[in-house]
Protein backbone atom coordinates (compact mmCIF):
# COMPACT_ATOMS: atom_id res chain seq x y z
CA UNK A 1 210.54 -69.57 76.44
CA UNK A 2 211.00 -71.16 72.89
CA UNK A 3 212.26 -68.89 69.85
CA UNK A 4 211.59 -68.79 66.39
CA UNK A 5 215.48 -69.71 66.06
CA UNK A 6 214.40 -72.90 68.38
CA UNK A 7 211.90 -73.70 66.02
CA UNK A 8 214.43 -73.57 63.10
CA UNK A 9 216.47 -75.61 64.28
CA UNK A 10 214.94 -78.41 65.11
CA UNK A 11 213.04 -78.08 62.03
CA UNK A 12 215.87 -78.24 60.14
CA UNK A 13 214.83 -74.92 58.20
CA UNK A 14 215.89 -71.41 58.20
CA UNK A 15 214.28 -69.02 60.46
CA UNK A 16 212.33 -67.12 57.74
CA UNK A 17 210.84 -69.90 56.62
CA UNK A 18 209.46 -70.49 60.03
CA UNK A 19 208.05 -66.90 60.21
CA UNK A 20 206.09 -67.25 57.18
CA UNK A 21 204.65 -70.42 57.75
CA UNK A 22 203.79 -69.59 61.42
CA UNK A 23 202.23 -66.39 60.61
CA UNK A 24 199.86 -67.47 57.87
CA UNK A 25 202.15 -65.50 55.40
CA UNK A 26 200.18 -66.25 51.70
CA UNK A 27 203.34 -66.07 50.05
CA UNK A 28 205.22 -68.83 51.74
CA UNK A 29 205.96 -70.92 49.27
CA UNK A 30 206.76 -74.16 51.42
CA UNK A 31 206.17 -78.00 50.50
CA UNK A 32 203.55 -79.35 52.75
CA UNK A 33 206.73 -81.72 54.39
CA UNK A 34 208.04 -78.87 55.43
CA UNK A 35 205.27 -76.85 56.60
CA UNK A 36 203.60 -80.01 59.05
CA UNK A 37 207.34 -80.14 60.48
CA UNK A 38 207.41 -76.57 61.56
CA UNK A 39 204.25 -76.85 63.12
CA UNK A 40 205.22 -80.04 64.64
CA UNK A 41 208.66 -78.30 66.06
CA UNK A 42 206.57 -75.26 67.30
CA UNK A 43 204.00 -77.53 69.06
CA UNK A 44 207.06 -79.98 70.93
CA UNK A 45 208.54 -76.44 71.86
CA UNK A 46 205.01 -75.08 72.84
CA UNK A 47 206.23 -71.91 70.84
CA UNK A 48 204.33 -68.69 71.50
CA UNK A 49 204.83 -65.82 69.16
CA UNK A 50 206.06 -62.36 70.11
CA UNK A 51 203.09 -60.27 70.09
CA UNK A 52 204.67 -57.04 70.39
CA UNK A 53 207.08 -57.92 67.80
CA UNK A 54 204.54 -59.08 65.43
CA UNK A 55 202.56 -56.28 66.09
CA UNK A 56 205.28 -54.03 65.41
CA UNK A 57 205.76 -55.84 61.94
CA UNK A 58 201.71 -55.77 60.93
CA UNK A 59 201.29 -52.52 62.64
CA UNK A 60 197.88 -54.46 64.19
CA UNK A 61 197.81 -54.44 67.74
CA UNK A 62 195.05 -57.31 67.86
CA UNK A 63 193.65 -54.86 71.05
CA UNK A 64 190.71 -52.92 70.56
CA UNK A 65 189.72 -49.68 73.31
CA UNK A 66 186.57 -49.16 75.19
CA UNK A 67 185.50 -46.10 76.87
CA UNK A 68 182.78 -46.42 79.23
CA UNK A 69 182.19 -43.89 82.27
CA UNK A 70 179.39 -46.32 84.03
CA UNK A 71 181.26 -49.38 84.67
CA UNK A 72 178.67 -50.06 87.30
CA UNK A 73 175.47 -49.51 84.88
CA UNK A 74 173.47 -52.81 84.92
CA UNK A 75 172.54 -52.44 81.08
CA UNK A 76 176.22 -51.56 80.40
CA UNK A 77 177.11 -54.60 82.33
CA UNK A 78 174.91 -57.08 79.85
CA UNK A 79 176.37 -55.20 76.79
CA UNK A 80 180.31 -55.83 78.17
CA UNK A 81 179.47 -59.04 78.28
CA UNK A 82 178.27 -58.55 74.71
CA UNK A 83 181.41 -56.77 73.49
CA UNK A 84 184.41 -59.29 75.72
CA UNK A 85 182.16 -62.39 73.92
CA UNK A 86 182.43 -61.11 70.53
CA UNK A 87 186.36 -59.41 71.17
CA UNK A 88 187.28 -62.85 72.57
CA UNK A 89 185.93 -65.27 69.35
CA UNK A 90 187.40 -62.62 67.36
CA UNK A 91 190.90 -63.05 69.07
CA UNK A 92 191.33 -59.48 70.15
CA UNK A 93 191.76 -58.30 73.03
CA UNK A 94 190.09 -55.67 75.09
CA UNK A 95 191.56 -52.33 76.74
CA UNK A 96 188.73 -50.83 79.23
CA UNK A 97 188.96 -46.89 79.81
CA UNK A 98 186.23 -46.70 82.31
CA UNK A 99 186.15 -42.46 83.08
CA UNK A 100 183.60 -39.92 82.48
CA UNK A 101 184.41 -37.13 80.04
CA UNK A 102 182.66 -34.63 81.93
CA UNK A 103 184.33 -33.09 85.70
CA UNK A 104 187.64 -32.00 86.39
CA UNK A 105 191.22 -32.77 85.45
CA UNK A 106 190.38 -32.41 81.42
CA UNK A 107 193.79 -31.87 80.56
CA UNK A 108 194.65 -35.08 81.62
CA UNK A 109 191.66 -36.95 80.03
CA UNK A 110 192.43 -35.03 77.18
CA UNK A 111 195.74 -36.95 77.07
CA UNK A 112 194.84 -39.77 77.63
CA UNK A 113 192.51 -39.95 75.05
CA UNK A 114 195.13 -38.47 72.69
CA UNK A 115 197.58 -41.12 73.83
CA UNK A 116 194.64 -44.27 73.11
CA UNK A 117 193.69 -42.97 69.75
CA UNK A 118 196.56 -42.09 68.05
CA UNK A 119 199.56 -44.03 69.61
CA UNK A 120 199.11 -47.02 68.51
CA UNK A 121 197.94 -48.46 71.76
CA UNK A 122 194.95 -50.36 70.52
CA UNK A 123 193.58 -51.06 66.32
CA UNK A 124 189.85 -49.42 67.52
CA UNK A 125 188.43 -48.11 70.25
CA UNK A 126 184.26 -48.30 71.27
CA UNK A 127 182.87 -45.30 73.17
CA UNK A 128 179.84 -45.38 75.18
CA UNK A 129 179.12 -42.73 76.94
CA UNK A 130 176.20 -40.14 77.98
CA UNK A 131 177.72 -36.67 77.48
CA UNK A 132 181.43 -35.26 75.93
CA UNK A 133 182.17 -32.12 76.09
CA UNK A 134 183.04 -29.45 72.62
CA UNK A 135 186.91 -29.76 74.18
CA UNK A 136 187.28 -33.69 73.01
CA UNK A 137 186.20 -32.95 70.03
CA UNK A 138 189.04 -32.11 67.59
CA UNK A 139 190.09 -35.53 69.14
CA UNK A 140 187.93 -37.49 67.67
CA UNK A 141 187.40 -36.12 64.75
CA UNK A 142 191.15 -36.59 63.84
CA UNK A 143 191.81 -40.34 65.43
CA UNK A 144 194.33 -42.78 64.01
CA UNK A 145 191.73 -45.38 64.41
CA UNK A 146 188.34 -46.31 63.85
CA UNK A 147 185.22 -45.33 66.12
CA UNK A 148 182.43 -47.04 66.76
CA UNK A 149 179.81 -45.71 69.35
CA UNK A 150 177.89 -47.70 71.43
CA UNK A 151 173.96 -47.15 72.55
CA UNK A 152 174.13 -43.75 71.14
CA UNK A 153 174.71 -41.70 67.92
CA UNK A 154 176.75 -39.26 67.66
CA UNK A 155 176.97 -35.92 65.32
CA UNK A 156 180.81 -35.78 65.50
CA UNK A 157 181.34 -39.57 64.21
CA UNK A 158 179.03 -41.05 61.54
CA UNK A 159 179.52 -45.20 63.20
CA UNK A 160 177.02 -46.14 65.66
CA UNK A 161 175.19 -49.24 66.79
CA UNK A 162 171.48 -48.61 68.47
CA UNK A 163 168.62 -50.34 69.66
CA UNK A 164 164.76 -49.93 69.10
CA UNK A 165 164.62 -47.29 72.62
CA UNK A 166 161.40 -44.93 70.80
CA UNK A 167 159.93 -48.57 70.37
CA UNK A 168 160.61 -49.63 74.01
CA UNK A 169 159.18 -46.93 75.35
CA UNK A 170 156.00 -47.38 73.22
CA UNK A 171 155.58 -51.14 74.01
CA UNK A 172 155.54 -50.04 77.75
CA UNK A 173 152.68 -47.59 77.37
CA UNK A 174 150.91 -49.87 75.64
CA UNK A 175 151.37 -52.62 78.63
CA UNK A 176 150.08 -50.36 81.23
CA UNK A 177 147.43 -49.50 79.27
CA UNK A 178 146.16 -53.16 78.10
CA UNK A 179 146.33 -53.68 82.33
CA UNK A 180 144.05 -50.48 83.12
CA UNK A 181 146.03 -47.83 82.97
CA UNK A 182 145.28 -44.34 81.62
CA UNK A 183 147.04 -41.75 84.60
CA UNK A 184 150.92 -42.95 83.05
CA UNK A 185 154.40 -41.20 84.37
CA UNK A 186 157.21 -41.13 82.80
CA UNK A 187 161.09 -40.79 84.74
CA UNK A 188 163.96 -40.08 82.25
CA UNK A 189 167.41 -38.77 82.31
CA UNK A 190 168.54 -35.25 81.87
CA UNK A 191 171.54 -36.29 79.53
CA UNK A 192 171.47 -34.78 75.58
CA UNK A 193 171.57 -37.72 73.73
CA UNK A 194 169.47 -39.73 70.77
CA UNK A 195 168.93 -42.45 73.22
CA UNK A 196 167.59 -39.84 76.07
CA UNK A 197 165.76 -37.96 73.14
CA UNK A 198 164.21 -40.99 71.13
CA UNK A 199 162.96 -42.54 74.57
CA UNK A 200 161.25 -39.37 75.37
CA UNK A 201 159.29 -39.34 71.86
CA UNK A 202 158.44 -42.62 72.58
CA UNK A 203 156.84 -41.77 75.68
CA UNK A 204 154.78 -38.98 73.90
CA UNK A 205 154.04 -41.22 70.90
CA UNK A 206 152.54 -43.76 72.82
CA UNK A 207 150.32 -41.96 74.84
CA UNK A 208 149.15 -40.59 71.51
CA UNK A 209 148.44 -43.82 69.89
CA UNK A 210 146.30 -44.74 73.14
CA UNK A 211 144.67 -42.03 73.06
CA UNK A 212 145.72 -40.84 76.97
CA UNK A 213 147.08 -37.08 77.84
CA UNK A 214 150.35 -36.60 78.92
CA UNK A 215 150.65 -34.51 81.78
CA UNK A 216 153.65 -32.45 82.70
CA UNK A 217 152.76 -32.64 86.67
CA UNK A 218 153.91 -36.58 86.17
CA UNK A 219 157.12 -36.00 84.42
CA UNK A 220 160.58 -35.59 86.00
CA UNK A 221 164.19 -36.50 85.15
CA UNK A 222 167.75 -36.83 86.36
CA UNK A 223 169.99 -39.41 88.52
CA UNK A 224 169.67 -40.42 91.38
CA UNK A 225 169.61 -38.18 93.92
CA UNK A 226 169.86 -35.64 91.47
CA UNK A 227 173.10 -33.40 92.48
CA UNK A 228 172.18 -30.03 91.08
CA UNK A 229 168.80 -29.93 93.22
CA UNK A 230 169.35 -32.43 96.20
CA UNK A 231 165.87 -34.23 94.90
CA UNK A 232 164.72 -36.82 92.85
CA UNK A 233 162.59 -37.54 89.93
CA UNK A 234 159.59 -39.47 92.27
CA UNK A 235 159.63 -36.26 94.90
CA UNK A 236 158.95 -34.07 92.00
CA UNK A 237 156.20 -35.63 90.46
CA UNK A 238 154.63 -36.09 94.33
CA UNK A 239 154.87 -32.32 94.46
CA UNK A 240 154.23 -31.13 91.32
CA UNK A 241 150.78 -33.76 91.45
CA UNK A 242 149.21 -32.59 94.88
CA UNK A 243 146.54 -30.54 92.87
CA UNK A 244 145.46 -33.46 90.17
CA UNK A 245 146.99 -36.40 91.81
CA UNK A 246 149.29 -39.16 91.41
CA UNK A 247 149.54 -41.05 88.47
CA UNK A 248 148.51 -45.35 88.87
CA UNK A 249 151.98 -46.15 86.90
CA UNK A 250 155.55 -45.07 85.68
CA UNK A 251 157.52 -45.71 83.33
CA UNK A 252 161.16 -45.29 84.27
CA UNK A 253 163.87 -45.01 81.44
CA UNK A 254 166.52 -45.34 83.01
CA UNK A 255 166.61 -49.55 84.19
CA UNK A 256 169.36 -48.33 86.24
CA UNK A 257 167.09 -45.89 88.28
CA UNK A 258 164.16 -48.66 88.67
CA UNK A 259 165.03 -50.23 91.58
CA UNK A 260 166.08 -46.59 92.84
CA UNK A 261 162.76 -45.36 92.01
CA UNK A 262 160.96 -48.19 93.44
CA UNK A 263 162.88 -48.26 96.72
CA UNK A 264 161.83 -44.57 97.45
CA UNK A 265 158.26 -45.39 96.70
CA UNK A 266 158.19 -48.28 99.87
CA UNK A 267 159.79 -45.44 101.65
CA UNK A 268 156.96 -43.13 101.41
CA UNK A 269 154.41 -45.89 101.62
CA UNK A 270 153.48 -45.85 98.15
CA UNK A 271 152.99 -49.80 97.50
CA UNK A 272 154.13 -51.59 94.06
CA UNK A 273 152.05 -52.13 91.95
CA UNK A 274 148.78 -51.90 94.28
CA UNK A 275 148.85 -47.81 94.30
CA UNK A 276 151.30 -47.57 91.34
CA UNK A 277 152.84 -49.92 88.96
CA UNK A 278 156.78 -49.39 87.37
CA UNK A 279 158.34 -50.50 84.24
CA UNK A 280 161.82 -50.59 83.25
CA UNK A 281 163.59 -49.48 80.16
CA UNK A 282 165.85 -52.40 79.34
CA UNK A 283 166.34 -55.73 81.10
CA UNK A 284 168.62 -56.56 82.93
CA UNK A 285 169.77 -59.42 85.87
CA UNK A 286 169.15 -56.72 88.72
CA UNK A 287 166.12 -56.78 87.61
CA UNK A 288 164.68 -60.38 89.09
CA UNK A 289 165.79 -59.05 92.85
CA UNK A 290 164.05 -55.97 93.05
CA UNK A 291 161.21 -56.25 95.80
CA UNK A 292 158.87 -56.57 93.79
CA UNK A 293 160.77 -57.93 90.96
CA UNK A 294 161.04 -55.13 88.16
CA UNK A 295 158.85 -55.69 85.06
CA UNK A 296 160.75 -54.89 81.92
CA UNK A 297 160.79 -54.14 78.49
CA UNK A 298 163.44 -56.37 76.85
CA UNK A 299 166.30 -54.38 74.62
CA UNK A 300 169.14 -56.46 73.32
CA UNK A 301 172.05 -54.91 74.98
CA UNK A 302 174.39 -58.04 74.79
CA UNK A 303 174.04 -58.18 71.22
CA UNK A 304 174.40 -54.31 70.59
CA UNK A 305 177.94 -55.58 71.90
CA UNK A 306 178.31 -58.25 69.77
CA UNK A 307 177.43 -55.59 67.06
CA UNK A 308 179.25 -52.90 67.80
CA UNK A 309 182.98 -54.73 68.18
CA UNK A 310 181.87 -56.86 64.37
CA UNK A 311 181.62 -53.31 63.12
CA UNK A 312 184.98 -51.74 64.53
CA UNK A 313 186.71 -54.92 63.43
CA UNK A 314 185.50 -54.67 59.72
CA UNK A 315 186.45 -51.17 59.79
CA UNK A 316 189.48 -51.64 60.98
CA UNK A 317 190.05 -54.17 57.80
CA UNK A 318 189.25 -51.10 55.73
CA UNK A 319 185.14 -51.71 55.42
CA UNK A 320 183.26 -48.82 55.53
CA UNK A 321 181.78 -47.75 59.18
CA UNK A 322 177.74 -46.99 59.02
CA UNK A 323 174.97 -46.15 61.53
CA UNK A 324 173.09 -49.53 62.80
CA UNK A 325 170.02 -50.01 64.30
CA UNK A 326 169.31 -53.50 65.40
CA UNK A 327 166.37 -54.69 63.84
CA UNK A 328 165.12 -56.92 67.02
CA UNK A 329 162.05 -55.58 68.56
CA UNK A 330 161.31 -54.89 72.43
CA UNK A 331 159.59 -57.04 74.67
CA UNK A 332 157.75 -56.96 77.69
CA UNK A 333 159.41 -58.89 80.84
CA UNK A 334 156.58 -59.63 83.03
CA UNK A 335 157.43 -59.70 86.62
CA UNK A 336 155.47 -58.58 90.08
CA UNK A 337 156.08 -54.48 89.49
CA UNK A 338 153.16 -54.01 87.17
CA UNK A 339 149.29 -54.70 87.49
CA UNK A 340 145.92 -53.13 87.33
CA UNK A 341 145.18 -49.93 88.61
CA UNK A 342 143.36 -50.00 92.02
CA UNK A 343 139.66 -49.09 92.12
């Protein structure tokens, strides 16, 4: 592997001069001769500078961190994609931490997290999780580097990047109901944060702006099955709904839980949409080979990505780090998992 002091030489110059004019050093004070001969040497040597060594020098890893519990999510999937696009044309690279905050062996999570913000491992790190316990913290609070978090806000760290989610919700209700719909279920997720919370006044705002009651008999959430009761969302609203009956549609929050939700349904012979119709928070690929294929509402994940890794990088280059909302609105993904409401 080529040197700098290979470079020199056959360059003819002294090895600082190389450095500067290699690294985009301002001050090199070079004639232009000069400077298209280095570059000439360095490209006949197929030189490669020493990261490590030029990180140690700009204290700049060119690396930025991302946390992310659900690797397997299908909307964290689309906004990966998202964040390694923007990383990449931004010539960093990426570091993927992909373990939940929550669950055993905290001491050594706690270390690790110690060792990724504050070791110089990486020049920013993105978080996107659900939940993090009061134990992390004092760690985040006093990082080396700048935070971003992704999909959520956060009241320890004031740098965010969000979507429209109250909005999404609202466009769905007012799908279902410009198909027939007036008996509407919603599914969410039992994790505390905005994104849970602002999806969940969305439900309730739409309903009011359509004028339609919200019933509590056709509301559940958690995962899937849910681990603290052994159930799910769907068997709860079946049994909390034997007096009234079932609603004719659903909106599920989580896209992730869709296909769940709708698989369960063709288990207990509930047919989709004829005897109930399900929409999708958030759109994702899964979505198109769901049977029947999952109508969505459209969120821009991939470019909450983009977003989110623009915003660590300025921050890194001292800019100051702010709360974003992207301005794009939802839209609805029609597919074959909504339609009227059966007579």
């Amino acid at each position: 592997m080529s040197t700098l002091k290979d470079v020199a030489r056959l360059a003819r110059v002294d090895i600082s001069t190389v450095s500067r004019v290699l690294s985009g050093d301002p001050k090199q004070v070079a004639k232009e001769e000069t400077r298209e001969r280095i570059i000439a040497a360095a490209k006949a040597l197929e030189y490669r500078p020493n990261q490590v060594a030029r990180s140690l020098r700009s204290q700049s890893t060119s690396t930025i961190g991302l946390i992310a519990p659900q690797l397997s999510d299908f909307a964290f999937t689309t906004m990966l994609n998202g964040i390694e696009n923007a990383a990449l044309k931004a010539g960093k690279g990426l570091l993927v931490v992909g373990w939940d905050f929550r669950g055993s062996n905290s001491d050594s999570k706690r270390e690790i997290l110690l060792h990724l913000l504050n070791d110089g491992i990486v020049d920013g790190v993105l978080i996107a999780f659900a939940t993090i316990g009061d134990e992390f913290a004092p760690i985040l609070l006093s990082s080396k580097v700048p935070i971003v978090i992704v999909n959520r806000k956060s009241k320890l760290i004031g740098a965010s990047v969000t979507v429209k989610d109250g909005e999404a919700v609202k466009t769905a209700v007012e799908h279902l109901t410009s198909l027939g719909h007036s008996r509407i279920g919603y599914i969410g997720l039992k994790a505390g944060t905005t994104t849970v919370a602002d999806r969940l006044e969305g439900f309730y705002s739409g309903m009011k702006t359509m004028g339609l009651e919200v019933r509590e008999e056709w509301m559940a959430s958690g995962p899937y099955p849910d681990p603290d009761s052994g159930n799910t969302p769907l068997a709860s609203i079946i049994d909390s709904s034997k007096r009234i009956g079932l609603p004719t549609a659903l909106i599920v929050a989580s896209v992730r839980s869709a296909p769940q939700v709708i698989s369960e349904m063709s288990e207990r012979g509930i047919k989709v949409p004829l005897d109930m119709s399900v929409i999708g928070i958030g759109d994702t690929e899964f979505a198109k080979i769901t049977s029947p294929k999952l109508t969505t509402v459209w969120l821009p994940f991939e470019k909450m990505g983009q977003k989110s890794v623009e915003m660590l990088i300025n921050a890194v280059e001292g800019k100051e780090l702010i709360d974003f909302k992207l301005p794009d609105s939802p839209r609805i993904v029609l597919r074959d998992s909504t339609g009227a409401p059966r007579q």
